[in-house]
Protein backbone atom coordinates (compact mmCIF):
# COMPACT_ATOMS: atom_id res chain seq x y z
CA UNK A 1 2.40 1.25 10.46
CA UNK A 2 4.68 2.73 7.86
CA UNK A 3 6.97 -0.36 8.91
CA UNK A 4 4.68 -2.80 8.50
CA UNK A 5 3.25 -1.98 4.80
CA UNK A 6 6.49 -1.19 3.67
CA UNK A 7 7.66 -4.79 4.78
CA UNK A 8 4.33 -6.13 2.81
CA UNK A 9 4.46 -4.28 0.00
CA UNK A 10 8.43 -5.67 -0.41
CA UNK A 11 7.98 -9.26 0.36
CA UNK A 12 5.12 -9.73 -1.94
CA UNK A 13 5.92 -7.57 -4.74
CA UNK A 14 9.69 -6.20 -5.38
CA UNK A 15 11.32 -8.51 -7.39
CA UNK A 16 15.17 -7.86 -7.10
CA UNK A 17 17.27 -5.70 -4.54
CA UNK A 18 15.04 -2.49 -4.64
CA UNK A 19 15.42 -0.65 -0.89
CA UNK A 20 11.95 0.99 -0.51
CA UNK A 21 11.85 3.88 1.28
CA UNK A 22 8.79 5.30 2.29
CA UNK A 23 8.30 7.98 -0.50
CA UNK A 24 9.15 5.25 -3.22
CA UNK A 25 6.41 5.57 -6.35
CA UNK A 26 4.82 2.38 -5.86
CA UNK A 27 2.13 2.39 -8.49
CA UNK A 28 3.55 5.00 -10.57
CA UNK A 29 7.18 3.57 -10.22
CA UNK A 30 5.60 -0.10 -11.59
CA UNK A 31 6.09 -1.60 -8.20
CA UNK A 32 2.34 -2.69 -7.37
CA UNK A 33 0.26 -3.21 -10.41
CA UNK A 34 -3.72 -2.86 -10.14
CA UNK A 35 -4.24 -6.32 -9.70
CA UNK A 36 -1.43 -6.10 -6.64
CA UNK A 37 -3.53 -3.07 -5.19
CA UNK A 38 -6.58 -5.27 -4.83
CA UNK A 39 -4.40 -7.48 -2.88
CA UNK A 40 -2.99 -4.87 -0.55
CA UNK A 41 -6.07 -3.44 0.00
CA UNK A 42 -7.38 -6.69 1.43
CA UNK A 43 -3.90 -6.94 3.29
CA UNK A 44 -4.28 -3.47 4.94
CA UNK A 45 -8.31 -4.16 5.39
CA UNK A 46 -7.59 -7.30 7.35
CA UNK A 47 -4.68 -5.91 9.32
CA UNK A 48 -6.10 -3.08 10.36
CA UNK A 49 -9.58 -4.39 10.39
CA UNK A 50 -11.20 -1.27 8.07
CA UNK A 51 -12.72 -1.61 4.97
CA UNK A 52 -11.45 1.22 2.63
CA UNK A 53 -14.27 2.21 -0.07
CA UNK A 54 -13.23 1.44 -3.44
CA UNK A 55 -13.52 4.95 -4.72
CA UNK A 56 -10.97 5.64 -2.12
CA UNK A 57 -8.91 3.15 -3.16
CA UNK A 58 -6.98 4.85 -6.15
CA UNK A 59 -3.38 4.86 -7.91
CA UNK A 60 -2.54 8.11 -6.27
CA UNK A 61 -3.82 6.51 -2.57
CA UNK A 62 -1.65 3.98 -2.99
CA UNK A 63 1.88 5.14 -4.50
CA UNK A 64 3.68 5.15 -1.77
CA UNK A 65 4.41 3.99 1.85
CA UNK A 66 3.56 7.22 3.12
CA UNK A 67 0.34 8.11 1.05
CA UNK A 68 -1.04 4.56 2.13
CA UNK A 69 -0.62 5.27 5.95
CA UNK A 70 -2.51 8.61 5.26
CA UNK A 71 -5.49 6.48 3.78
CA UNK A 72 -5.61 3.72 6.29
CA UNK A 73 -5.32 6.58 9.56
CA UNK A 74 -8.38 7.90 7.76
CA UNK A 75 -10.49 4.51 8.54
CA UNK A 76 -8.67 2.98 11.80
CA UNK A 77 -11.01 3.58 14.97
């Protein structure tokens, strides 16, 4: 899983030669932007096939690789 999102989250939104790692500040370190969280949301919602309740679905959920896996185990059956 970690794999996977980190893979996502580089394809569609680094911009130059940034190496993510897993603990990388995503939101905080102006990586993923809150329109770009909508997105990823719908990317882990459809990939995992969960839907992840908006007030769930904060900055701090999503700022890194690591954090997002905790969120998404929460919600996969």
């Amino acid at each position: 899983m970690q794999e996977i999102i980190k893979n996502y989250v580089t394809k569609e939104y680094v911009e130059d030669d940034t190496e993510l790692t897993y603990d990388t500040p995503l939101i905080s370190g102006g990586i993923v932007d809150s329109f770009s969280m909508v997105s990823l949301k719908r990317f882990l919602e459809n990939k995992y096939s969960i839907s992840i309740p908006d007030d769930k679905a904060t900055p701090e959920a999503f700022d890194s690789v690591n954090k997002i896996c905790v969120l998404v185990r929460e919600y996969v059956k």
